[in-house]
N, C-alpha and C. Protein backbone atom coordinates (compact mmCIF):
# COMPACT_ATOMS: atom_id res chain seq x y z
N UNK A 1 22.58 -11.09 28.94
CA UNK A 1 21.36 -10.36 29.26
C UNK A 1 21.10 -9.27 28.22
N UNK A 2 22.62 -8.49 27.99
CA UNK A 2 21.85 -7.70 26.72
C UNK A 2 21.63 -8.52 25.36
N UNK A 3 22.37 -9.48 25.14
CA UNK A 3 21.00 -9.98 23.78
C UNK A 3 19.54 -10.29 24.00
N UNK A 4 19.41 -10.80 25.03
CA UNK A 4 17.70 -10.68 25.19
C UNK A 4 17.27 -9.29 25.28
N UNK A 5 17.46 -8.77 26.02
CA UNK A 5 17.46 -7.08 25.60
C UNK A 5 17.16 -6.56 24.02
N UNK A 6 17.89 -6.99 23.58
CA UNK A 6 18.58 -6.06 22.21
C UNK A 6 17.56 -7.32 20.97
N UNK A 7 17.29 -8.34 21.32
CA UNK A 7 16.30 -9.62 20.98
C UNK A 7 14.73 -8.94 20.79
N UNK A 8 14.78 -8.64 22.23
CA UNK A 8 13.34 -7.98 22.69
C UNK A 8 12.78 -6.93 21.36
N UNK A 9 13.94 -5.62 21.76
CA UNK A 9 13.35 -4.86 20.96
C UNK A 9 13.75 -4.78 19.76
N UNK A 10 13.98 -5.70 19.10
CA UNK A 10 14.16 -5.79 17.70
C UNK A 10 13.02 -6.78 17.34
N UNK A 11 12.63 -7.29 18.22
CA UNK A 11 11.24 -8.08 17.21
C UNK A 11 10.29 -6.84 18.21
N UNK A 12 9.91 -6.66 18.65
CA UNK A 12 9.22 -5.16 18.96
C UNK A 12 8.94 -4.23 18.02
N UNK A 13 9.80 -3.87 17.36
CA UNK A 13 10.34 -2.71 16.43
C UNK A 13 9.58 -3.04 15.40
N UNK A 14 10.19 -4.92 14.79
CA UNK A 14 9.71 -5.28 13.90
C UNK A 14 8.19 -5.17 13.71
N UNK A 15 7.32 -5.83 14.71
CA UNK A 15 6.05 -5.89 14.67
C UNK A 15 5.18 -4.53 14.84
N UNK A 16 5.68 -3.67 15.71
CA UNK A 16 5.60 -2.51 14.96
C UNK A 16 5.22 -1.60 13.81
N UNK A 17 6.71 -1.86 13.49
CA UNK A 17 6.64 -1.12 11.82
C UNK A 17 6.25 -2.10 10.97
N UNK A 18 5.43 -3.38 10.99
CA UNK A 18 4.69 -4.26 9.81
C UNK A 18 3.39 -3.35 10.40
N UNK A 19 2.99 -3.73 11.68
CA UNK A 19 1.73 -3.51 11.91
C UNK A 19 1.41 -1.86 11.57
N UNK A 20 2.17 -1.01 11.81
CA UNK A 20 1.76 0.30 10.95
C UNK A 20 1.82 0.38 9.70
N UNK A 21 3.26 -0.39 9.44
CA UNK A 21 3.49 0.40 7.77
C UNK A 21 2.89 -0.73 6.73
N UNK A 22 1.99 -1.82 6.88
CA UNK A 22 1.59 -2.13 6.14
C UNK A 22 0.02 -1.46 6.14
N UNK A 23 -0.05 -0.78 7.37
CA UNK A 23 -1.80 0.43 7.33
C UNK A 23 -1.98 1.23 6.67
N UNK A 24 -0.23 1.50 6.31
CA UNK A 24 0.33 2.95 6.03
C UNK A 24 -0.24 2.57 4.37
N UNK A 25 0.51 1.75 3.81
CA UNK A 25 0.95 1.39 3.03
C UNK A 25 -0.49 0.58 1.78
N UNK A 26 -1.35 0.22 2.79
CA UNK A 26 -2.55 -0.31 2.56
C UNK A 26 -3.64 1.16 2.25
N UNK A 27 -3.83 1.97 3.23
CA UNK A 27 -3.99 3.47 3.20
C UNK A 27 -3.75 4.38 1.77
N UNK A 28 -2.25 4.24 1.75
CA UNK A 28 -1.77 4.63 0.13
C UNK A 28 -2.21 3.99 -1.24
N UNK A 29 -2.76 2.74 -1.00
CA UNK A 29 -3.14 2.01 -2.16
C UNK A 29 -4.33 2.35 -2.28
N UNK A 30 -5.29 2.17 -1.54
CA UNK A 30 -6.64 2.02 -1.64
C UNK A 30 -7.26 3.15 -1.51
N UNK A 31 -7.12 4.28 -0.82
CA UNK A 31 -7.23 5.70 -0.63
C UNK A 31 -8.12 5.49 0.73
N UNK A 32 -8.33 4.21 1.49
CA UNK A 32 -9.64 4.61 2.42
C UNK A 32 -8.21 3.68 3.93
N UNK A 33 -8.70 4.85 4.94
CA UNK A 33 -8.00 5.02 6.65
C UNK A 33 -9.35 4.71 7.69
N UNK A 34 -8.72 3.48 8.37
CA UNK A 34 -9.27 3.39 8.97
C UNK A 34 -9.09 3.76 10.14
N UNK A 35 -9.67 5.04 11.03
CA UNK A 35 -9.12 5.93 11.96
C UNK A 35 -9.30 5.11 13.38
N UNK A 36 -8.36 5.54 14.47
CA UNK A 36 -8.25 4.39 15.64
C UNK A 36 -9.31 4.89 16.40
N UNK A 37 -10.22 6.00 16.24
CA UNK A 37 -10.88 6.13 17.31
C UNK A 37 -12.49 5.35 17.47
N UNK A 38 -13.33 5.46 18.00
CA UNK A 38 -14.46 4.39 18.50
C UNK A 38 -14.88 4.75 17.46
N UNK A 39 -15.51 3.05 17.09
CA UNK A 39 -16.39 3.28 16.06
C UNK A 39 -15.84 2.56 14.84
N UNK A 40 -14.29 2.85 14.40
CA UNK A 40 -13.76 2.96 13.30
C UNK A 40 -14.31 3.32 11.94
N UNK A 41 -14.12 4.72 12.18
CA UNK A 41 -14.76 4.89 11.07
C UNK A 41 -13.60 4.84 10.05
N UNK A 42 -14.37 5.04 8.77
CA UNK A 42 -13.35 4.83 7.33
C UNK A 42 -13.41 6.54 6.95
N UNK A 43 -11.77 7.01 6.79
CA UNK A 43 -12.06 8.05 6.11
C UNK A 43 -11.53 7.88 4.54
N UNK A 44 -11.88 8.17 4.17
CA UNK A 44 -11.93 7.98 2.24
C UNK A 44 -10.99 9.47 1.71
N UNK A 45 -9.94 9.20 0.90
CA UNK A 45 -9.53 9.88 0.41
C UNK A 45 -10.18 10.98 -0.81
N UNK A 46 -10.84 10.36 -1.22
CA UNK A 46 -11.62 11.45 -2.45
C UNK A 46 -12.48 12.07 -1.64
N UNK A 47 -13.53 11.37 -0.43
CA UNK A 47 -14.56 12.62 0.29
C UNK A 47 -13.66 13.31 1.09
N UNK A 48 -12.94 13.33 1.91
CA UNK A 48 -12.26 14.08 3.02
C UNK A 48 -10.80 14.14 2.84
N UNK A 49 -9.98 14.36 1.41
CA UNK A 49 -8.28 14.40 1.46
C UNK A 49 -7.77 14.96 2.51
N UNK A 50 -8.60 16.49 2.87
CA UNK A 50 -7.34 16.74 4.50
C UNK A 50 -7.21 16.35 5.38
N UNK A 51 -8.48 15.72 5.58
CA UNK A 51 -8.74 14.28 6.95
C UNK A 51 -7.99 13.27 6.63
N UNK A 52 -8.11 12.89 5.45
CA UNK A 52 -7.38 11.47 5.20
C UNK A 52 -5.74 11.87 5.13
N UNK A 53 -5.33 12.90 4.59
CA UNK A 53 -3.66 13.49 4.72
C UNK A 53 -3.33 13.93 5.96
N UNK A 54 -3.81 14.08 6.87
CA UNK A 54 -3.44 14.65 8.25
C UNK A 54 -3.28 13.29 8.65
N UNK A 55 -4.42 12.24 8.98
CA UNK A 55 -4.00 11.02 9.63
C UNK A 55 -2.97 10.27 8.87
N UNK A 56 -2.61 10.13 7.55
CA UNK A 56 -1.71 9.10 6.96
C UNK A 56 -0.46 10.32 7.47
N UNK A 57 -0.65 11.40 7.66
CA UNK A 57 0.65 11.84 8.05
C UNK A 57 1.23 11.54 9.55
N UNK A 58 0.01 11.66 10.31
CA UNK A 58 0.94 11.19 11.82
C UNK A 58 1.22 9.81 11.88
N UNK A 59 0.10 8.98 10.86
CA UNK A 59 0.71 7.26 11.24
C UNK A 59 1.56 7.30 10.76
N UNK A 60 2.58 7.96 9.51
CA UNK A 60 3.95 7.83 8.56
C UNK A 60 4.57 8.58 9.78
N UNK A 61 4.45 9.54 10.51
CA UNK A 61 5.42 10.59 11.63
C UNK A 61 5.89 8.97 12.90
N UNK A 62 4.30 8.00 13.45
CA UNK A 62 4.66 7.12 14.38
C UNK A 62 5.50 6.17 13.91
N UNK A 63 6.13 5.81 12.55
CA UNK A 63 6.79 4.90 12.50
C UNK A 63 8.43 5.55 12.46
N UNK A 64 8.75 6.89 12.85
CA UNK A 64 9.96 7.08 13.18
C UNK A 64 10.42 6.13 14.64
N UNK A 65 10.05 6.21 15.64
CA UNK A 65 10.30 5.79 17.03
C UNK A 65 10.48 4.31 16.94
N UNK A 66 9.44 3.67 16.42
CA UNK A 66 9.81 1.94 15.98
C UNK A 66 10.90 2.06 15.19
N UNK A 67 11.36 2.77 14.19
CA UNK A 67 12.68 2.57 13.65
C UNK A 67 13.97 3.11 13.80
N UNK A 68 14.03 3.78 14.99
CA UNK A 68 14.83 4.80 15.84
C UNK A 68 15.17 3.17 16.46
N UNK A 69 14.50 3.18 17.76
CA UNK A 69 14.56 1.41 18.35
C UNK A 69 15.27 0.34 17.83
N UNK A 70 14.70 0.30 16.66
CA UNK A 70 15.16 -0.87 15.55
C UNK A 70 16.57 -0.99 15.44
N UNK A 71 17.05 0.61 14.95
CA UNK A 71 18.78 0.68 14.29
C UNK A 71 19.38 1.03 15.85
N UNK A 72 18.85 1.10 16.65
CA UNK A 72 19.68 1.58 18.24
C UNK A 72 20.07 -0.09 18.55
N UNK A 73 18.94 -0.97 18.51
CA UNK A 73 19.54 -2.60 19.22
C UNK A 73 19.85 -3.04 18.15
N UNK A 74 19.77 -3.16 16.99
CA UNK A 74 20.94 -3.75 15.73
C UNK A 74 22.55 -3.41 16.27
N UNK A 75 22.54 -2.02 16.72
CA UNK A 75 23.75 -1.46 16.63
C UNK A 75 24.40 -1.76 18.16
N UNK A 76 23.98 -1.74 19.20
CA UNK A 76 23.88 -2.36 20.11
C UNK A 76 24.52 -3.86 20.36
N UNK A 77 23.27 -4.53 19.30
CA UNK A 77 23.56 -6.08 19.14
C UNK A 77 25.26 -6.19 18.47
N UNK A 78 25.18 -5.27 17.47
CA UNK A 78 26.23 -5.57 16.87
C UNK A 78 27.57 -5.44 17.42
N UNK A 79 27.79 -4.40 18.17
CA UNK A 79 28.82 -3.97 18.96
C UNK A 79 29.11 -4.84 20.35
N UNK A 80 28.05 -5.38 20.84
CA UNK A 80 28.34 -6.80 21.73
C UNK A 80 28.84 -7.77 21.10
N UNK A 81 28.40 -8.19 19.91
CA UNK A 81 28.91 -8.84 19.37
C UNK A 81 30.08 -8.84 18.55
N UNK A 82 30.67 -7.86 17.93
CA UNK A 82 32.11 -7.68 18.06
C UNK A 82 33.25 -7.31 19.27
N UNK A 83 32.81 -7.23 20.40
CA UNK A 83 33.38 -7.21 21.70
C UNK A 83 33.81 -8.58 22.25
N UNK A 84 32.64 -9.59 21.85
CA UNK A 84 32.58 -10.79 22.12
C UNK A 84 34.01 -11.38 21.52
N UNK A 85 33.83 -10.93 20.02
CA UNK A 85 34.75 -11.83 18.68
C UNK A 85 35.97 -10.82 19.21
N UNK A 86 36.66 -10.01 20.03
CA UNK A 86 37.38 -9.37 19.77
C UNK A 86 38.30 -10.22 21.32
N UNK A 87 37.64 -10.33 22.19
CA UNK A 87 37.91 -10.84 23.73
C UNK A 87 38.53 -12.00 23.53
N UNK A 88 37.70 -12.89 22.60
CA UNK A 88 37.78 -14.45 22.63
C UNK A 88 39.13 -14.54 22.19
């Protein structure tokens, strides 16, 4: 039961941190954020940098918790799984 567990939130984690950090990452290239609230608007780095640096900063702050998750059920996984190899 805990590998499905530890299964779960490691493709969780994963999809996650693609689905942010390639926004993130897309954001950094191109200079233009597309903000989550109604509407979506685009904020553009050359018209609005402190708008556009405040939001690329909390979406770079949300991908701590997906990767907190990530290394907790790796480590998790891993330690069941040397319990396993250690019993047998």
């Amino acid at each position: 039961m805990i590998f499905l567990a530890c299964a779960g939130a490691i493709i969780a984690s994963l999809y996650m941190l693609l689905t942010q950090g390639l926004t993130v990452l897309n954001a950094r290239r191109t200079g233009v954020l597309v903000s989550k609230s109604y509407g979506k608007a685009k904020v553009e780095r050359a018209v609005d940098a402190e708008r556009f640096d405040k939001l690329l900063a909390g979406r770079v702050k949300a991908l701590g918790m997906p990767a907190l998750i990530l290394v907790s059920a790796l480590c998790v996984l891993g330690w069941q799984i040397l319990a396993m190899a250690l019993t047998a």
